[in-house]
C-alpha atoms as a PDB file:
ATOM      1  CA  UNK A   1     -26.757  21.847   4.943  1.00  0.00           C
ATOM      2  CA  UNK A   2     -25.664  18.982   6.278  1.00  0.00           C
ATOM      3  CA  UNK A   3     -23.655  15.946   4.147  1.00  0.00           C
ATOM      4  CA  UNK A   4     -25.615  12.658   4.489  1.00  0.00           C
ATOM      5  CA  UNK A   5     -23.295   9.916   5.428  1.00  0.00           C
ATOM      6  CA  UNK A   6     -24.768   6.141   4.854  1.00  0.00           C
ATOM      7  CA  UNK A   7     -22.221   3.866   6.707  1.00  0.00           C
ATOM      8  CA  UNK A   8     -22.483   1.066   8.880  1.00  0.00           C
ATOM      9  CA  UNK A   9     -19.096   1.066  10.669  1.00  0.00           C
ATOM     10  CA  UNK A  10     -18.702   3.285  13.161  1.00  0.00           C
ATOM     11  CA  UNK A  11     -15.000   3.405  13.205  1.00  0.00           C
ATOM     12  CA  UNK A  12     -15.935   4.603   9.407  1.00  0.00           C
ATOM     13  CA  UNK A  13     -18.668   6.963  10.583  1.00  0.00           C
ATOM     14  CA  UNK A  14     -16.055   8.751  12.685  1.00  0.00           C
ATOM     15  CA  UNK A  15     -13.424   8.559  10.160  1.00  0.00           C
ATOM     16  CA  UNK A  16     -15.754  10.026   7.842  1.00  0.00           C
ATOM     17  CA  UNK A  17     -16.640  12.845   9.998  1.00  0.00           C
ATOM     18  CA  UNK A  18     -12.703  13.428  10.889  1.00  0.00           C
ATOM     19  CA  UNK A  19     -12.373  13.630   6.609  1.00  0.00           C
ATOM     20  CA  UNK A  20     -15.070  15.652   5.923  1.00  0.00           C
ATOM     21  CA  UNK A  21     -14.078  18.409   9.148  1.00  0.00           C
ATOM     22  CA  UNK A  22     -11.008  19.099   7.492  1.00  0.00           C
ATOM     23  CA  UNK A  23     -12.370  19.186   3.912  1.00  0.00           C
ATOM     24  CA  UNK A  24     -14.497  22.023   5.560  1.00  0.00           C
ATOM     25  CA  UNK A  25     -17.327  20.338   6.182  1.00  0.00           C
ATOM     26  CA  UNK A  26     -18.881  20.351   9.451  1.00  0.00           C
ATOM     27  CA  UNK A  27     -22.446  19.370   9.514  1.00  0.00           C
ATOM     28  CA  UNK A  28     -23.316  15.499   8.727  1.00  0.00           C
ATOM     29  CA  UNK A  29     -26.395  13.349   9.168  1.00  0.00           C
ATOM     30  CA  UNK A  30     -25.282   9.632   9.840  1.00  0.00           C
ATOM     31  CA  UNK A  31     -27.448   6.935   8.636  1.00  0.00           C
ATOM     32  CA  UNK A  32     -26.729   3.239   8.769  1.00  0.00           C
ATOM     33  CA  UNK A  33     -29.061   1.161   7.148  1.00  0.00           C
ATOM     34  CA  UNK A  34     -30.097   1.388   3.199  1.00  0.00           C
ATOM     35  CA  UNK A  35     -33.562   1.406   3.927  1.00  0.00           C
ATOM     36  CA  UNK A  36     -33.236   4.427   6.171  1.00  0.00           C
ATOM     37  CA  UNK A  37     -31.334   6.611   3.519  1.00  0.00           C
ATOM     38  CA  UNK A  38     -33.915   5.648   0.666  1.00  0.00           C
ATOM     39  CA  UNK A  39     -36.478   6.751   3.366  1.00  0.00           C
ATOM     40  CA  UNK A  40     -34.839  10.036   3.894  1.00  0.00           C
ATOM     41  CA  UNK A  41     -34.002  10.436   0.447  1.00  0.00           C
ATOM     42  CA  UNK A  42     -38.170   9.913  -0.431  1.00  0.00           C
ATOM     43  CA  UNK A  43     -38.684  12.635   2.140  1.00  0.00           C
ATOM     44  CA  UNK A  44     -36.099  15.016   0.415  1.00  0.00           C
ATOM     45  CA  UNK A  45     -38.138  14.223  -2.449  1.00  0.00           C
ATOM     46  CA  UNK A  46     -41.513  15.029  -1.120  1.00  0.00           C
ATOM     47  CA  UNK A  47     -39.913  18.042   0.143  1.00  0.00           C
ATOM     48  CA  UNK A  48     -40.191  17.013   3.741  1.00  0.00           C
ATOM     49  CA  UNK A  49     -36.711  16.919   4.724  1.00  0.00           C
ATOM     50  CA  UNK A  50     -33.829  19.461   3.568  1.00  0.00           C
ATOM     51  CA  UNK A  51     -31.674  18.547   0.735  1.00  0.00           C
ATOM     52  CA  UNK A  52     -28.365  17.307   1.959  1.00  0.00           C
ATOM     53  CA  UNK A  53     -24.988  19.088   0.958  1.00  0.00           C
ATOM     54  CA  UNK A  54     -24.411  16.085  -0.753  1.00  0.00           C
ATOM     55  CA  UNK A  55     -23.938  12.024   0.138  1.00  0.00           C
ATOM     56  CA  UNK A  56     -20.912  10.293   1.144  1.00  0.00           C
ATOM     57  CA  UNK A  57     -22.343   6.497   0.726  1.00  0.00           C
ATOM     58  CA  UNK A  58     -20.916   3.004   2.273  1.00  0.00           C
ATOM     59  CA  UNK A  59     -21.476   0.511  -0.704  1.00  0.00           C
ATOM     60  CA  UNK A  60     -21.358  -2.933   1.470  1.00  0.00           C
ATOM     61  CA  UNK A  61     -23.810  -2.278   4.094  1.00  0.00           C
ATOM     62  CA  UNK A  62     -25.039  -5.258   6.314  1.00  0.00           C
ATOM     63  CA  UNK A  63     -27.394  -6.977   5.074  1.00  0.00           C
ATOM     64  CA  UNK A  64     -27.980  -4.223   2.101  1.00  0.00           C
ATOM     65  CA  UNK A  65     -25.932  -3.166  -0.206  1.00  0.00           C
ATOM     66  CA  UNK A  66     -25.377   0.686  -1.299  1.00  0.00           C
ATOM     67  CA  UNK A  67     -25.763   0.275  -4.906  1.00  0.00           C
ATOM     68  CA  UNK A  68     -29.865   0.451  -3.314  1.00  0.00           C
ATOM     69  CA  UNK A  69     -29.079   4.282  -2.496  1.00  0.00           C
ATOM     70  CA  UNK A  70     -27.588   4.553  -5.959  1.00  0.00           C
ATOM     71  CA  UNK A  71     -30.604   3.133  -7.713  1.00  0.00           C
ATOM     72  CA  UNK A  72     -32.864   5.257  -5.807  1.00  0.00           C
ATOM     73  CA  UNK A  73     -30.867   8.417  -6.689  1.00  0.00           C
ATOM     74  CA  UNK A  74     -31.093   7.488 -10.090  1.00  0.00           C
ATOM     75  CA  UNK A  75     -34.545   6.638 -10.632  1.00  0.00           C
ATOM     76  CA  UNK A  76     -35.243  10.447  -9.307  1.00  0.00           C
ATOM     77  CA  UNK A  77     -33.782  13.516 -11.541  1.00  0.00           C
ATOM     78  CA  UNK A  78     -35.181  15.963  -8.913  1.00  0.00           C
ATOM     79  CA  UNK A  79     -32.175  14.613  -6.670  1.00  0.00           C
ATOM     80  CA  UNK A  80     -29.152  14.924  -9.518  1.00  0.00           C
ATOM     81  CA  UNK A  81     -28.064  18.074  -8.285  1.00  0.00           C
ATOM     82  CA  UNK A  82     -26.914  16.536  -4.761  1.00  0.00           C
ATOM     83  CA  UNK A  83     -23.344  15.218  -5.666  1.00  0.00           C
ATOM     84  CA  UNK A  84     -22.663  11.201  -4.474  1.00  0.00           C
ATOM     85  CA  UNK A  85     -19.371  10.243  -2.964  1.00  0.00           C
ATOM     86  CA  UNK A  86     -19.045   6.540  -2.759  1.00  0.00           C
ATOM     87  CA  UNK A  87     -16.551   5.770  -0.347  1.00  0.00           C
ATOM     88  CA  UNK A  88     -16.156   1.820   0.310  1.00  0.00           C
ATOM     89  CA  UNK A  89     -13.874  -1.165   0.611  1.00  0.00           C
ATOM     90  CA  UNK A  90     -14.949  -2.386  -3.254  1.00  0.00           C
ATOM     91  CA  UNK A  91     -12.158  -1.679  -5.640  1.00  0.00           C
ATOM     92  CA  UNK A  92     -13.348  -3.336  -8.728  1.00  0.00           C
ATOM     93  CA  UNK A  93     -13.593  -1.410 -12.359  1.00  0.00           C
ATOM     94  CA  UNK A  94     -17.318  -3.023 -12.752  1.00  0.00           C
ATOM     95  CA  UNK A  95     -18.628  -1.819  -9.520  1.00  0.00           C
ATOM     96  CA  UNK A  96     -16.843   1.927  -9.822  1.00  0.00           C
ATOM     97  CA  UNK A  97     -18.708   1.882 -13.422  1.00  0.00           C
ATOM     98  CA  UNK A  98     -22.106   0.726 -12.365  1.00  0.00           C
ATOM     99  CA  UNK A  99     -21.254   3.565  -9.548  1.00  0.00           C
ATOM    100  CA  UNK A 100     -20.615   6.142 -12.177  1.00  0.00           C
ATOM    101  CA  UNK A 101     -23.306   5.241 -14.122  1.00  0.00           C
ATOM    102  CA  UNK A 102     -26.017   5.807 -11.419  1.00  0.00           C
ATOM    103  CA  UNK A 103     -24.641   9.057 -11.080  1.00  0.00           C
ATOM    104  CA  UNK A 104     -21.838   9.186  -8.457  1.00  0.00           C
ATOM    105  CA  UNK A 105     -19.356  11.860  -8.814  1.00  0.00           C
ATOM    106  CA  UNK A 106     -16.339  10.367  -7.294  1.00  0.00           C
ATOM    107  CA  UNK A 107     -15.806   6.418  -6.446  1.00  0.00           C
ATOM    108  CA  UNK A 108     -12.787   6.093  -3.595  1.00  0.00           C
ATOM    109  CA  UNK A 109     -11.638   3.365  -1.700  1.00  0.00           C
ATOM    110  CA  UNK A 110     -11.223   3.408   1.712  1.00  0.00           C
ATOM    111  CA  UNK A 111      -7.281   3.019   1.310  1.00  0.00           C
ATOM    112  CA  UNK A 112      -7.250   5.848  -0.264  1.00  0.00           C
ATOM    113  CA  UNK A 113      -4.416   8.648   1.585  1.00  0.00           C
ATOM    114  CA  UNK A 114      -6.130  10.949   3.976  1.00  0.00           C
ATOM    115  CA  UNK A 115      -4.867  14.544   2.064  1.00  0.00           C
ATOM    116  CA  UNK A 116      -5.900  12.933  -1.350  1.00  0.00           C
ATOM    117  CA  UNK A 117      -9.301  11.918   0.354  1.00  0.00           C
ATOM    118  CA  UNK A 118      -9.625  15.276   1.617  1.00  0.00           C
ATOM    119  CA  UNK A 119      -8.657  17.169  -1.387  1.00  0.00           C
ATOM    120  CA  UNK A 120     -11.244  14.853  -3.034  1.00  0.00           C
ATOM    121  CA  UNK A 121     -13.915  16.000  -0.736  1.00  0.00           C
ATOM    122  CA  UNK A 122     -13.443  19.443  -1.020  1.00  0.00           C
ATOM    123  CA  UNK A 123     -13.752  19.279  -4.384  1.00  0.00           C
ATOM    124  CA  UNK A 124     -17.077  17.570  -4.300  1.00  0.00           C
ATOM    125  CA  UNK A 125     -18.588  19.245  -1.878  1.00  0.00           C
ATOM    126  CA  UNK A 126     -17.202  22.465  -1.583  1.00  0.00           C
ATOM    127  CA  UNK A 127     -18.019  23.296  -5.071  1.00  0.00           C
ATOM    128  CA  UNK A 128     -19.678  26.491  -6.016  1.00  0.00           C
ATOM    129  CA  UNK A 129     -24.133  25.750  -5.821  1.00  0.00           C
ATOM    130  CA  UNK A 130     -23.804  22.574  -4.174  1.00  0.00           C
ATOM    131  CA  UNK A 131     -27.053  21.163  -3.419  1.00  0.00           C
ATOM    132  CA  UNK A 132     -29.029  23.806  -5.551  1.00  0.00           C
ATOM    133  CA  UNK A 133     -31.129  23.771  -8.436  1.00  0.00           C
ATOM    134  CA  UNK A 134     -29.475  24.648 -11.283  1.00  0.00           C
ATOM    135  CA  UNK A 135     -31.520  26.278 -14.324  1.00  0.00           C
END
C-alpha cells in the first residue's frame, strides 16, 4: 500500500519520497492539488481506490489549503484508521491543534532534522495494522 503524499512543491515531493525511503517506505502516490486528494479520498471511500498506507499532507497548497484534506478525513470515520502526517511550513500552536483535532497523528515542520523526521515516520507508518480495520 502505497503512502498518499498531497504536496505541491516538488523539491518537497522528492524530499518526501527521500524521507519516507529510509523510514522504510517505498511506495507513494503524489498528489498536488486539494481537490484531487478529496477526490481520491471519496473513491477510497466508495471503495474504488485502495486505502493508502497512510497520508503525509502539505497544509499550504496553492490556491487551497490542506486543512480541506483534514476536514474531509474528518467528516468520514470509515477513513480514521489511515494515520495523517501533516508535514508543512506552518509552525503555529492554533494550526497544529486544529490539525490534531481533525485527526492527524503527528504535526512536523518542515525544519524539522532529517533522522528525527524519519524516526517520526517510521513510527507512523510502520506501525503494526496500518491502514486496516480495526474491530
Amino acid at each position: 500500500m502505497p503512502v498518499l503524499i498531497v504536496e505541491d512543491r516538488i523539491p518537497d515531493v522528492d524530499k518526501a519520497r527521500v524521507l519516507l525511503a529510509h523510514a522504510g517506505v517505498e511506495k507513494v502516490k503524489v498528489l498536488r492539488r486539494v481537490s484531487l486528494a478529496i477526490e481520491f479520498l471519496e473513491q477510497v471511500v466508495a471503495g474504488e481506490e485502495p486505502r493508502p498506507r497512510g497520508i503525509l499532507l502539505d497544509l499550504l497548497l496553492e490556491p487551497e489549503n490542506g486543512f480541506e484534506v483534514l476536514r474531509f478525513y474528518h467528516a468520514h470515520p470509515e477513513l480514521k484508521d489511515i494515520p495523517v502526517v501533516v508535514w508543512t511550513q506552518v509552525a503555529g500552536q492554533t494550526d497544529r491543534l486544529i490539525a490534531h483535532w481533525l485527526g492527524a497523528k503527528k504535526y512536523l515542520t518542515k525544519n524539522t532534522g532529517e533522522p528525527s523526521m524519519i524516526n517520526h515516520l517510521q513510527e507512523v507508518f510502520n506501525s503494526r495494522g496500518v491502514g486496516t480495520a480495526h474491530p
